[in-house]
Protein backbone atom coordinates (compact mmCIF):
# COMPACT_ATOMS: atom_id res chain seq x y z
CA UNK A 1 -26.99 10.14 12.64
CA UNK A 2 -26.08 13.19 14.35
CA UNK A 3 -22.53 15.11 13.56
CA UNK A 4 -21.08 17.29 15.93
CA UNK A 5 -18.67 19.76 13.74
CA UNK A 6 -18.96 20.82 10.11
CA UNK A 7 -15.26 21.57 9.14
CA UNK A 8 -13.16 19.31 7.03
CA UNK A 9 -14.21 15.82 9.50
CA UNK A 10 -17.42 16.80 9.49
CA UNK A 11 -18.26 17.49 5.65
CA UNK A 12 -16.41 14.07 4.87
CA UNK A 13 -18.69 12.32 7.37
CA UNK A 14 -21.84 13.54 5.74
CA UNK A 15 -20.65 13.09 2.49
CA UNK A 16 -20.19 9.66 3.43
CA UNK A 17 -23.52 9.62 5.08
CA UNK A 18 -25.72 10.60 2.79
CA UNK A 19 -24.70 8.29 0.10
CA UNK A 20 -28.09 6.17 1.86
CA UNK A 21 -31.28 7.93 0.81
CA UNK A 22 -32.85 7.21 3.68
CA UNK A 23 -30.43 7.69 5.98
CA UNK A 24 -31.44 10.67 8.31
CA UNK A 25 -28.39 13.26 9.03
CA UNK A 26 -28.38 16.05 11.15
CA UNK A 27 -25.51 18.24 11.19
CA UNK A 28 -24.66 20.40 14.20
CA UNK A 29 -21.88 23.36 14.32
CA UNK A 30 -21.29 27.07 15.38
CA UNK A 31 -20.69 27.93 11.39
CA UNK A 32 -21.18 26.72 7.76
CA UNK A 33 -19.78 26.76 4.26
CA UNK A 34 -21.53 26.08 1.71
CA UNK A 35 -20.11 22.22 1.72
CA UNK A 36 -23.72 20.99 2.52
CA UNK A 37 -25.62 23.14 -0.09
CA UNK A 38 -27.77 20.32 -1.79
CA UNK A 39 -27.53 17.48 0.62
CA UNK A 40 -30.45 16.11 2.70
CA UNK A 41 -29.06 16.99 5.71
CA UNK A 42 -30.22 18.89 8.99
CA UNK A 43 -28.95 21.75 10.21
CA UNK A 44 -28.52 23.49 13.44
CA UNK A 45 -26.19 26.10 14.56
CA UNK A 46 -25.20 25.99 17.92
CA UNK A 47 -22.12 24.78 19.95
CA UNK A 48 -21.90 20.50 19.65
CA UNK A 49 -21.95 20.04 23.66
CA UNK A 50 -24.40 22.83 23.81
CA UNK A 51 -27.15 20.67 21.61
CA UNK A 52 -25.92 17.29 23.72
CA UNK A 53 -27.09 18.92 26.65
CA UNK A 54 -30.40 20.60 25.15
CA UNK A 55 -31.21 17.10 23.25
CA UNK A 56 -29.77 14.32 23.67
CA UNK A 57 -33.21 13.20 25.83
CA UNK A 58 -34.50 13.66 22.50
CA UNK A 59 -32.55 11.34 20.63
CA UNK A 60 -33.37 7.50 20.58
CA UNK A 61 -30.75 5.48 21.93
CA UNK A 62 -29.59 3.86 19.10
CA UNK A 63 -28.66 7.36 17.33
CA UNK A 64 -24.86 7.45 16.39
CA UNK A 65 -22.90 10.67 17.32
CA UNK A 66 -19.83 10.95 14.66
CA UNK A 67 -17.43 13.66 16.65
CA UNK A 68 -15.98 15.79 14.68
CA UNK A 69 -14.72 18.67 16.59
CA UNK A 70 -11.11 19.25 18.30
CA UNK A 71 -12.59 18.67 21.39
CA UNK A 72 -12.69 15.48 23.47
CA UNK A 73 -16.72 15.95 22.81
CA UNK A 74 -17.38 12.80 25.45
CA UNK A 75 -15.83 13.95 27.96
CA UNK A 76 -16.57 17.85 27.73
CA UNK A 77 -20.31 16.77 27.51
CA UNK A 78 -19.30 15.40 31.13
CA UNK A 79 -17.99 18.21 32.00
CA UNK A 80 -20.15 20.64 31.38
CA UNK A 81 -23.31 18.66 31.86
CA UNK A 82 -23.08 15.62 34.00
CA UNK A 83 -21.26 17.23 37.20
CA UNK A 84 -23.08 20.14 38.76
CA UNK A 85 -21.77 23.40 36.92
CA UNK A 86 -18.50 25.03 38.47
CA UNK A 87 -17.46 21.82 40.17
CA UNK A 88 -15.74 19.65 37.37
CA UNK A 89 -12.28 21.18 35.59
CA UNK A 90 -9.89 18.94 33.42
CA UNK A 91 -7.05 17.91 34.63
CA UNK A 92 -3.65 16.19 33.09
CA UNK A 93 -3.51 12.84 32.54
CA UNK A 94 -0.38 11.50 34.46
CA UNK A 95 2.52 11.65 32.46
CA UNK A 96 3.77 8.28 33.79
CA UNK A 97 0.99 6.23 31.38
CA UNK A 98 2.76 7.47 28.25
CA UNK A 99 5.00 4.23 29.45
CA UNK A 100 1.73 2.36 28.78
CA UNK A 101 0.94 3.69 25.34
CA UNK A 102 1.84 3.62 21.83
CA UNK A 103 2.31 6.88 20.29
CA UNK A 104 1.59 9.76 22.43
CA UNK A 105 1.11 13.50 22.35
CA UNK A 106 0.14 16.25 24.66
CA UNK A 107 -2.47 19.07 24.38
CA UNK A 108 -2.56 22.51 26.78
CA UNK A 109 -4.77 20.86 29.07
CA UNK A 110 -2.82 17.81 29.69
CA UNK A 111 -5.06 15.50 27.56
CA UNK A 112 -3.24 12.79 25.47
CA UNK A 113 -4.35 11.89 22.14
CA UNK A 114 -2.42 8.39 21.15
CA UNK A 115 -2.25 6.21 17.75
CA UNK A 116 -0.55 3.41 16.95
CA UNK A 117 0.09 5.46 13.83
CA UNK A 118 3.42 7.35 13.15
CA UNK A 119 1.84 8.18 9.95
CA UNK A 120 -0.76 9.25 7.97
CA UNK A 121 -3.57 6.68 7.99
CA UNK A 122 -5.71 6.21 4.73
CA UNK A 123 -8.70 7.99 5.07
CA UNK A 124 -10.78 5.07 3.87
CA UNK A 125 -9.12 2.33 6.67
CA UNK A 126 -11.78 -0.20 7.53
CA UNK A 127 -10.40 -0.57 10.71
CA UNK A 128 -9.65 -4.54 10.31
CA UNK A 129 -9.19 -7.18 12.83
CA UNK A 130 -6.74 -9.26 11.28
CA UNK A 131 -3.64 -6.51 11.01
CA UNK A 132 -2.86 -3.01 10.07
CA UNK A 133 -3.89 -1.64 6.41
CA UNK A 134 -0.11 0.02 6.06
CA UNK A 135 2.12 -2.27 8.40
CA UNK A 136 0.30 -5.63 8.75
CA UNK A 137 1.09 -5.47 12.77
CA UNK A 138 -1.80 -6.94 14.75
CA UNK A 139 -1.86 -4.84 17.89
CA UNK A 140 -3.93 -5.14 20.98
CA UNK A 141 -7.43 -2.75 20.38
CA UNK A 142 -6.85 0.85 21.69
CA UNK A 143 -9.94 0.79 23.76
CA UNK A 144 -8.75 -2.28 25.51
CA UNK A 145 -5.75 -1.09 26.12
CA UNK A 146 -7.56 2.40 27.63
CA UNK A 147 -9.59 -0.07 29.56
CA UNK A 148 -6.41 -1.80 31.40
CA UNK A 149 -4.65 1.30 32.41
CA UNK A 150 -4.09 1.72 36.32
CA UNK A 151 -3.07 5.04 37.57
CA UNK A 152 -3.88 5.80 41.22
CA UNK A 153 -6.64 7.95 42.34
CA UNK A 154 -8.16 7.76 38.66
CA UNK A 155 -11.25 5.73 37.96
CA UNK A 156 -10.94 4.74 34.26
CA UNK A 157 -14.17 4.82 32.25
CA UNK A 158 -13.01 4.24 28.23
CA UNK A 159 -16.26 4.97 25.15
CA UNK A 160 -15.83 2.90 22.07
CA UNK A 161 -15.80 4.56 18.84
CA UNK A 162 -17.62 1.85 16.48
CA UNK A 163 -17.09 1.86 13.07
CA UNK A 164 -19.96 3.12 10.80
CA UNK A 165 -17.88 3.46 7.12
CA UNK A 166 -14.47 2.96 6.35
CA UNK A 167 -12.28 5.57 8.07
CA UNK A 168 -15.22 7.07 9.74
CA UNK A 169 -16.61 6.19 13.39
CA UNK A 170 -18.87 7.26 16.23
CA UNK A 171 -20.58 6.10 19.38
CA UNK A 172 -24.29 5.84 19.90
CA UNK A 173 -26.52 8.22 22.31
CA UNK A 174 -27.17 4.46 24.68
CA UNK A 175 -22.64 4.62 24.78
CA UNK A 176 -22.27 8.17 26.06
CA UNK A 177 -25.34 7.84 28.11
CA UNK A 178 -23.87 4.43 29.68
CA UNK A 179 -20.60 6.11 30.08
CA UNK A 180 -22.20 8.80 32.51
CA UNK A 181 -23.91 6.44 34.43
CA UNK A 182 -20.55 4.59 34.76
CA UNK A 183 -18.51 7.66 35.72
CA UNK A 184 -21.19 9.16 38.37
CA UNK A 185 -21.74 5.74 40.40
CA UNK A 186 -17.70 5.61 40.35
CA UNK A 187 -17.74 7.15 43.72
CA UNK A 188 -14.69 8.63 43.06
CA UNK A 189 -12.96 12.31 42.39
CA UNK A 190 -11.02 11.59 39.55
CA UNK A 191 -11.42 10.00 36.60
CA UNK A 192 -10.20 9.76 32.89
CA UNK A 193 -12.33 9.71 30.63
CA UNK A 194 -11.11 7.35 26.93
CA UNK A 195 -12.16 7.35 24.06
CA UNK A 196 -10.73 5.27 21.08
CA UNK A 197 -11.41 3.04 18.19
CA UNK A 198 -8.57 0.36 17.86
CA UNK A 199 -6.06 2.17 16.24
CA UNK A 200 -6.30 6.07 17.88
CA UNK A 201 -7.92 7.22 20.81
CA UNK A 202 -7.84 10.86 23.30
CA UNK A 203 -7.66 10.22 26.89
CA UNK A 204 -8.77 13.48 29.36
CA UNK A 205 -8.42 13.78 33.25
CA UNK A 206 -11.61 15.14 34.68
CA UNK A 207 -11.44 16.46 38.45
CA UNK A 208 -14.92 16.99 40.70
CA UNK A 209 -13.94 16.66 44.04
CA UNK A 210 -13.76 20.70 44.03
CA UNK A 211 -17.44 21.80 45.91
């Protein structure tokens, strides 16, 4: 298991992690409390796209990356590693899919991060098929519903985020690298890049048509 982030996501995921002995855990961020003093853990400081790009050849494909950084870490890695450097910039999602989406908000660069949630989820959800933990709704997965959208010019390439523990999820090194392959033999210029578990997801507009 490799975590990308070691503030208040991040600590919770390894606590969670390392309740398996021989579970391996490697920790990655730019800075450290003392949260991890103790715990058979790895640690590396360096920026979490940074270490994607210097090792993810390194990793076996079945390694799960938990994200836990307030970055869209999938499709930054793209960004900044998949497209030949000064070509790729994110762009805004078009406003018109909010019509297409359950709750939706904005960041500065135009990316949308959506829930089905007006509220605060329990921390310990275990995601189920058969209706929400708070509201009993049974709603259509987020991913799927990433994976429908249509908005011209924009290839849509969605990443799930599988469940590992209750209220804690990830995708594994064979996802993001099957992702890249998907999104470089697009043929496109535009794409946006999902990614979502069934109940909250980010969606980001990458643009390399810029040489």
């Amino acid at each position: 298991m490799v975590v990308i982030g070691a503030g208040r996501f991040g600590a919770r995921a390894v606590r969670i992690l390392t309740r398996e002995p021989d579970r391996s855990v490697w920790v990655v961020s730019e800075e450290f409390g003392d949260v991890f003093s103790g715990l058979p853990v790895r640690m590396t400081r360096q920026d979490g796209v940074e270490f994607l790009i210097n090792n993810l050849s390194l990793l076996t494909p079945e390694t799960m990356i938990v994200p836990a950084v307030p970055i869209h870490l999938a499709a930054e890695w793209l960004r900044r590693e998949c497209i030949p450097a000064g070509v790729v910039r994110i762009i805004a999602v078009p406003d018109k899919l909010k019509e297409s989406l359950p709750h939706t908000w904005i960041t500065e660069q135009g990316s949308f991060l959506v829930s089905y949630a007006d509220f605060l989820c329990p921390e310990d959800c275990p995601e189920p098929e058969d209706g929400c933990t708070v509201t009993g709704e049974i709603r259509r997965p987020l991913y799927e519903v990433f994976a429908g959208l249509r908005a011209p010019g924009f290839d849509v390439h969605v990443i799930q985020s599988r469940q590992i523990a209750p209220g804690l999820g990830g995708y594994s090194v064979k996802d993001l690298l099957g992702l890249r392959d998907r999104v470089l033999g697009s043929g496109g210029d535009k794409c946006l890049i999902g990614t979502a578990c069934r109940c909250h997801g980010t969606l980001t507009g990458l643009d390399y048509s810029v040489q």
